[in-house]
N, C-alpha and C. Protein backbone atom coordinates (compact mmCIF):
# COMPACT_ATOMS: atom_id res chain seq x y z
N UNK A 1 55.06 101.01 17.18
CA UNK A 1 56.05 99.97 17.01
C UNK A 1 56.92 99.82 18.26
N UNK A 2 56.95 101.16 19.13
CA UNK A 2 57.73 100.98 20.21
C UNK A 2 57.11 99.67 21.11
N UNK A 3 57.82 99.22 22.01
CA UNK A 3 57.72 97.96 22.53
C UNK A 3 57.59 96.73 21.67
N UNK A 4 56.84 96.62 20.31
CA UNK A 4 56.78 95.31 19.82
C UNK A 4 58.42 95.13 18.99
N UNK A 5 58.54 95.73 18.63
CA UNK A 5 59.71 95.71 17.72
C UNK A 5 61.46 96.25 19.08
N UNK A 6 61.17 97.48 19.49
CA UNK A 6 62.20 97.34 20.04
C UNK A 6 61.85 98.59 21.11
N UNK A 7 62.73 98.06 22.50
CA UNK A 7 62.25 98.88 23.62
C UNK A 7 62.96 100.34 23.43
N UNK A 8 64.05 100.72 22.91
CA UNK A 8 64.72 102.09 23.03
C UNK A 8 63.48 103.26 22.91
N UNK A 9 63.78 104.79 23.09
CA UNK A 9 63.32 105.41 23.22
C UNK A 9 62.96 105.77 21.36
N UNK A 10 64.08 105.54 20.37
CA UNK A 10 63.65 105.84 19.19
C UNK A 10 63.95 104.57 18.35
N UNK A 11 63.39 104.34 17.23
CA UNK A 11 63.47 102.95 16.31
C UNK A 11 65.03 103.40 15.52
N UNK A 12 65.89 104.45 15.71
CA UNK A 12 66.93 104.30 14.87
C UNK A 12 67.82 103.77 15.69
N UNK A 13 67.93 103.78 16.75
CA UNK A 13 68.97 102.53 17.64
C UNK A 13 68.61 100.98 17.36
N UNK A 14 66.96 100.49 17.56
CA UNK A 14 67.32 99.19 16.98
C UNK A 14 67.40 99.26 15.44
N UNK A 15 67.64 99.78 14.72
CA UNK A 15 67.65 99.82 13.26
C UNK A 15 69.36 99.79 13.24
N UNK A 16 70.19 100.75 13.81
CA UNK A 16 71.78 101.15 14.12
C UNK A 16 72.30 99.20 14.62
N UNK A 17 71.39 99.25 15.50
CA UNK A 17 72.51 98.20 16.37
C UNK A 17 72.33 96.87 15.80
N UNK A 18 70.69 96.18 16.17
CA UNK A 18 70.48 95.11 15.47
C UNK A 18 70.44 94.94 14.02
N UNK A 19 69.69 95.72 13.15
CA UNK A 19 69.90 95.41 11.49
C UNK A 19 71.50 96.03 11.41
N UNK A 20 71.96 96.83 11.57
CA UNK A 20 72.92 97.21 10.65
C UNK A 20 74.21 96.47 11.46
N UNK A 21 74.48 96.51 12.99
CA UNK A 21 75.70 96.47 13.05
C UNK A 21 75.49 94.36 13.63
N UNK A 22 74.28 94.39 14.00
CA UNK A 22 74.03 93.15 14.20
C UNK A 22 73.74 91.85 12.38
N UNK A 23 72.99 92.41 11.87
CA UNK A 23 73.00 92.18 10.34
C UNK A 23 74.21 91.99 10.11
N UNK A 24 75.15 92.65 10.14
CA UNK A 24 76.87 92.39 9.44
C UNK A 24 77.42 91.55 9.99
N UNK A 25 77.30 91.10 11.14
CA UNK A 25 77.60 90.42 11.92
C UNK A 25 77.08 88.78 11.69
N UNK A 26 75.79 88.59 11.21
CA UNK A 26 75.08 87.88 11.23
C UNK A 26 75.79 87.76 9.97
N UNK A 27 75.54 87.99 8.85
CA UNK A 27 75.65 88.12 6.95
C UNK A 27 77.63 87.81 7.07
N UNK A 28 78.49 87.99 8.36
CA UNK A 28 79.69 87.63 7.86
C UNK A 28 79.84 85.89 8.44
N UNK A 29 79.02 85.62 9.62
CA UNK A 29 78.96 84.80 10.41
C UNK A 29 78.49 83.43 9.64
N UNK A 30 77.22 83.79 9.04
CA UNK A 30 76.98 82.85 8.08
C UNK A 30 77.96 82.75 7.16
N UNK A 31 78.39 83.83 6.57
CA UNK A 31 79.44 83.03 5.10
C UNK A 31 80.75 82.52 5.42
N UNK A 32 81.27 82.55 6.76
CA UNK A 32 82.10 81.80 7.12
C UNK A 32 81.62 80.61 7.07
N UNK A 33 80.48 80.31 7.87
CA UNK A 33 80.22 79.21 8.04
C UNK A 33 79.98 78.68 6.70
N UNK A 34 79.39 79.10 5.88
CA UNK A 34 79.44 78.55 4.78
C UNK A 34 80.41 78.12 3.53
N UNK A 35 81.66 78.84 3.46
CA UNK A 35 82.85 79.17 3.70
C UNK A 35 83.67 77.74 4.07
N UNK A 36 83.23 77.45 5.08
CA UNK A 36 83.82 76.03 5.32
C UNK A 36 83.26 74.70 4.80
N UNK A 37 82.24 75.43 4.04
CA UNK A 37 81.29 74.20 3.49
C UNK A 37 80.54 73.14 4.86
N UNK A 38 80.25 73.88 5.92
CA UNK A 38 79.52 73.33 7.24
C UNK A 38 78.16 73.48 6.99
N UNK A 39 77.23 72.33 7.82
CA UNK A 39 75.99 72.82 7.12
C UNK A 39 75.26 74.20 7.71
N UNK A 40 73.75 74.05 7.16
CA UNK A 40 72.90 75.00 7.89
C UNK A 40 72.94 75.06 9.23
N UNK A 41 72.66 74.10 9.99
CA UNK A 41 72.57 74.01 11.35
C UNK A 41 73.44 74.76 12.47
N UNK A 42 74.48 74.79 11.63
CA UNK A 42 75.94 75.06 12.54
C UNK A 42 75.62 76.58 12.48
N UNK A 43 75.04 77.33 11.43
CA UNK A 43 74.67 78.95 11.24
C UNK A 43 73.32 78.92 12.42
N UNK A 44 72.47 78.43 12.07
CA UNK A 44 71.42 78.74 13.42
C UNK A 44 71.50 78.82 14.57
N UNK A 45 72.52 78.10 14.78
CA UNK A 45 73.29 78.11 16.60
C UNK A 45 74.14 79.28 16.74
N UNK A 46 75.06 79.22 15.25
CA UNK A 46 75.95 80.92 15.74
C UNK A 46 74.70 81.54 16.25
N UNK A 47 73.78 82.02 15.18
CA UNK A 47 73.10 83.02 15.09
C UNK A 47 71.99 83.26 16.28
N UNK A 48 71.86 81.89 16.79
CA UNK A 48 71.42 81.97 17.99
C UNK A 48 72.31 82.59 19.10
N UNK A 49 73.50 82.38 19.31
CA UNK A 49 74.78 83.19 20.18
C UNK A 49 74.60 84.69 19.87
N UNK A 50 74.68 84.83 18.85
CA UNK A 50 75.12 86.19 18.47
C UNK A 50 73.78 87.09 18.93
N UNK A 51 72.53 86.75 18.80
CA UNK A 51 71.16 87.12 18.96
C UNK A 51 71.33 87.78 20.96
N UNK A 52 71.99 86.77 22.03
CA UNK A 52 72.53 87.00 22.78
C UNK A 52 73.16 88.50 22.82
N UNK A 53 74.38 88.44 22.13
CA UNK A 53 75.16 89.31 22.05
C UNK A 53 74.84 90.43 21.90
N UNK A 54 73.75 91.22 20.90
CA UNK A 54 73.09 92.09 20.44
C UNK A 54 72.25 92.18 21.36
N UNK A 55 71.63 91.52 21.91
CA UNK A 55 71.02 91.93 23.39
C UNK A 55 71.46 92.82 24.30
N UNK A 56 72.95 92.10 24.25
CA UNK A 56 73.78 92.56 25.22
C UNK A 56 74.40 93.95 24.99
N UNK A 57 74.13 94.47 24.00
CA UNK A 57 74.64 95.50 23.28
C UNK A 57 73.60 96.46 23.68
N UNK A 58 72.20 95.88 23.37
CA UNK A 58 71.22 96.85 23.95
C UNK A 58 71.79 97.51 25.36
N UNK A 59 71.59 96.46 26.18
CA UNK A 59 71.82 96.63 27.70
C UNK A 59 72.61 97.43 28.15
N UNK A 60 73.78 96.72 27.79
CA UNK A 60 75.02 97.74 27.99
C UNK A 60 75.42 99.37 27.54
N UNK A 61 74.77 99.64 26.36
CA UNK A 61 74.99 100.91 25.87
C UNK A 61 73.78 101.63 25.87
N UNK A 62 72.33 101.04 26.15
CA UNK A 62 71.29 101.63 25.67
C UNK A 62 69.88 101.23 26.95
N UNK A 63 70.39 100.79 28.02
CA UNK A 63 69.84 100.63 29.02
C UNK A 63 68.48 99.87 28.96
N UNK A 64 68.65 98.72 28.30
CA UNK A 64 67.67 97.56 27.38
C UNK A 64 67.71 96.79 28.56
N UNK A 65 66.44 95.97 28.56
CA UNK A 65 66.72 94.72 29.07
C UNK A 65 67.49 93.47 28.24
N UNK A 66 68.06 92.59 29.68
CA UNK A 66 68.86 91.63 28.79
C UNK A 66 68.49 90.39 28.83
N UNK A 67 67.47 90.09 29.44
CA UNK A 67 66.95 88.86 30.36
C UNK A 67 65.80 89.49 29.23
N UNK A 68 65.25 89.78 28.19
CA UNK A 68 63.99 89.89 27.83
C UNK A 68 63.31 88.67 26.78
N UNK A 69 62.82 87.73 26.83
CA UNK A 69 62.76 86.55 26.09
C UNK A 69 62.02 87.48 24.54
N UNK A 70 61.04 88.37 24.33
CA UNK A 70 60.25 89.14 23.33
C UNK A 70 61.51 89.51 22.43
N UNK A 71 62.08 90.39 23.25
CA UNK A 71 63.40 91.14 22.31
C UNK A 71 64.48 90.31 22.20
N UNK A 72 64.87 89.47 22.83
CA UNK A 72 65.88 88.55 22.35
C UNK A 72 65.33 88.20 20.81
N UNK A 73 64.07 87.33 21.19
CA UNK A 73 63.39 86.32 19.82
C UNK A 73 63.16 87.66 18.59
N UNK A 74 62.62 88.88 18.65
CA UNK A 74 62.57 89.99 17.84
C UNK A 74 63.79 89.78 17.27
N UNK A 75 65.24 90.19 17.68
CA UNK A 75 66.80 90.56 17.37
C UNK A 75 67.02 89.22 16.86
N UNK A 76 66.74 88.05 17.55
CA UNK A 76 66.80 86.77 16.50
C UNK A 76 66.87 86.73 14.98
N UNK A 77 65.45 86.93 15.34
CA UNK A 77 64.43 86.84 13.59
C UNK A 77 65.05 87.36 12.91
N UNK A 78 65.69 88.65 13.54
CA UNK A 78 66.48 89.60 12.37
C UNK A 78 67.18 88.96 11.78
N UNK A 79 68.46 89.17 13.08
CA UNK A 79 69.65 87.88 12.68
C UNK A 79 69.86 86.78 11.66
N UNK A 80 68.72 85.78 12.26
CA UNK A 80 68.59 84.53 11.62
C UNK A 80 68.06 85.01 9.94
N UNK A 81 67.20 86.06 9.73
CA UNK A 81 66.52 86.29 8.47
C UNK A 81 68.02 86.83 7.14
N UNK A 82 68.82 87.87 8.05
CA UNK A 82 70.04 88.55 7.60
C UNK A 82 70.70 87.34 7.12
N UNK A 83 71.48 86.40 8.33
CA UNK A 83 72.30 85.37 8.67
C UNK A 83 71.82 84.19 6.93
N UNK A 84 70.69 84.12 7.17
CA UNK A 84 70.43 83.04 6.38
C UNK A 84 70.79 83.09 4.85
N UNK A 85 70.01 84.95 4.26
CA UNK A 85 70.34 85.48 3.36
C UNK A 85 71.53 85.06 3.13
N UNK A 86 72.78 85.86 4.01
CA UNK A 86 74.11 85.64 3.73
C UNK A 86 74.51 84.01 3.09
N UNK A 87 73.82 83.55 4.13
CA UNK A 87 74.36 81.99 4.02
C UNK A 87 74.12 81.49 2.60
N UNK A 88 73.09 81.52 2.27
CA UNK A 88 72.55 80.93 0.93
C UNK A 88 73.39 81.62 -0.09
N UNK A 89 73.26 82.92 -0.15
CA UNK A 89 74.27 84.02 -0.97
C UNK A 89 75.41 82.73 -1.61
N UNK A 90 76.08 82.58 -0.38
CA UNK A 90 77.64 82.47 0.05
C UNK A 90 77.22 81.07 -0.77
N UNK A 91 76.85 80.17 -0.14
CA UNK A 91 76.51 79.02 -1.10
C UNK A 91 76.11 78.68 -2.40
N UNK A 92 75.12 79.38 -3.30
CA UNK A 92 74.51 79.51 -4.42
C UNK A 92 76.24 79.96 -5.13
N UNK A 93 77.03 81.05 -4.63
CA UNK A 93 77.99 81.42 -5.22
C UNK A 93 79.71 80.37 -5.05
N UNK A 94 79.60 79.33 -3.94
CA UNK A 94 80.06 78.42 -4.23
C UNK A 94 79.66 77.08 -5.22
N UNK A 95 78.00 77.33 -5.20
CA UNK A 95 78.51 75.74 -5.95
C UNK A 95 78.59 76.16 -7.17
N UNK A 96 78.06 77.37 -7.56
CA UNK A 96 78.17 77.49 -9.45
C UNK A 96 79.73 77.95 -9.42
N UNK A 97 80.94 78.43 -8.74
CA UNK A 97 82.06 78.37 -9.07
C UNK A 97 82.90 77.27 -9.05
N UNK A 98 82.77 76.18 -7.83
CA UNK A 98 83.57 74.99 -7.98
C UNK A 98 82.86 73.57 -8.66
N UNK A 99 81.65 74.08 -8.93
CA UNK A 99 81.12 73.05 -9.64
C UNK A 99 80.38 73.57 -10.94
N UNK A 100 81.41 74.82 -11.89
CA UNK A 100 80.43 75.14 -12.78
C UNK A 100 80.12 74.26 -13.88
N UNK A 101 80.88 73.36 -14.24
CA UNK A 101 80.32 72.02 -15.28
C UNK A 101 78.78 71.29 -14.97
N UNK A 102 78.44 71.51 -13.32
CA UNK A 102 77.29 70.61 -13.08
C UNK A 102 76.12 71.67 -13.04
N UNK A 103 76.22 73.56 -12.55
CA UNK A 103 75.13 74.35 -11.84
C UNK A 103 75.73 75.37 -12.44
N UNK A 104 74.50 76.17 -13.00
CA UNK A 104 74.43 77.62 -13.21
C UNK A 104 73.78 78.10 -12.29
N UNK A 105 74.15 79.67 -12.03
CA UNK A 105 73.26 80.49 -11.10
C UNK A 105 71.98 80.40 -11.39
N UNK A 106 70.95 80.85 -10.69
CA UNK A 106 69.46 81.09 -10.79
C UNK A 106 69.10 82.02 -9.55
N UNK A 107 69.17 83.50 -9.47
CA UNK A 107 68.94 83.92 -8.98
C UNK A 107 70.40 84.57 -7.72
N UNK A 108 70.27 85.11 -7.26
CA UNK A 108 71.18 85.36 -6.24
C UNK A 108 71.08 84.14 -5.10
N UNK A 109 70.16 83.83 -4.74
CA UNK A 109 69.88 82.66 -3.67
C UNK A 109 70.49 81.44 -4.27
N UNK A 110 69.94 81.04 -5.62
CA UNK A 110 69.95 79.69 -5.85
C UNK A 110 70.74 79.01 -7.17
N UNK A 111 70.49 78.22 -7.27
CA UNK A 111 71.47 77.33 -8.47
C UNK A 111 70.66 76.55 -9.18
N UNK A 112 70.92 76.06 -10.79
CA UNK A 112 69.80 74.30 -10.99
C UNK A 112 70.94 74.01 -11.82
N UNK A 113 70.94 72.74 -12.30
CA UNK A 113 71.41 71.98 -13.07
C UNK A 113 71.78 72.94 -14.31
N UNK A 114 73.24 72.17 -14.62
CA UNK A 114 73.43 73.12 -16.28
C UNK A 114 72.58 72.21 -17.23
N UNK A 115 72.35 73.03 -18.20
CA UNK A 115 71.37 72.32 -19.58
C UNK A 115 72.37 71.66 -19.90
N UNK A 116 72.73 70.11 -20.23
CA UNK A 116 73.24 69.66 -21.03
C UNK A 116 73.46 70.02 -22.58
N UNK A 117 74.56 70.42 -22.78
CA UNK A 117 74.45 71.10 -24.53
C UNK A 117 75.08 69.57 -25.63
């Protein structure tokens, strides 16, 4: 897995930096954004910044490349996969609270129509 997944010498640094401290990052980033009721789009661009950032985290503390287009797009995927989770979360749990007359939950992700009684 070394090199495809992540260059450090052991997989618990990218596991430490990108899923966990990059993930939180991503999972708070989205529910702001969502939070403001902004759409999707506006989360893919954070999450594209932030994907940056966690790069940069490699580099700086862990002697990563930072210029690496593979591991950027790797730390992405994460991101964006974490990020999105959050996002939907955050949403599914807004519309069934300010609109619970129209949507019940369905799932943690999602919402449908209330049954008319």
């Amino acid at each position: 897995m070394q090199g495809i997944l992540y260059e450090e010498s052991t997989i618990w640094l990218f596991l430490l930096v990108t899923v966990v401290m990059g993930g939180w990052a991503a999972w708070m980033t989205a529910r702001g954004i969502a939070l403001g009721w902004r759409p999707y789009w506006q989360c893919v661009l954070a999450l594209l910044l932030l994907g940056v950032a966690v790069r940069f985290i490699h580099f700086a503390l862990f002697e990563g490349t930072f210029l690496s287009p593979h591991f950027y797009a790797v730390d992405t995927v994460v991101l964006l996969l974490i990020g999105s989770a959050g996002f939907r979360a955050t949403r599914a749990r807004q519309m069934t609270t300010q609109y619970r007359w129209l949507y019940e939950r369905a799932g943690l992700f999602g919402w449908r129509p209330r049954a008319s009684a």
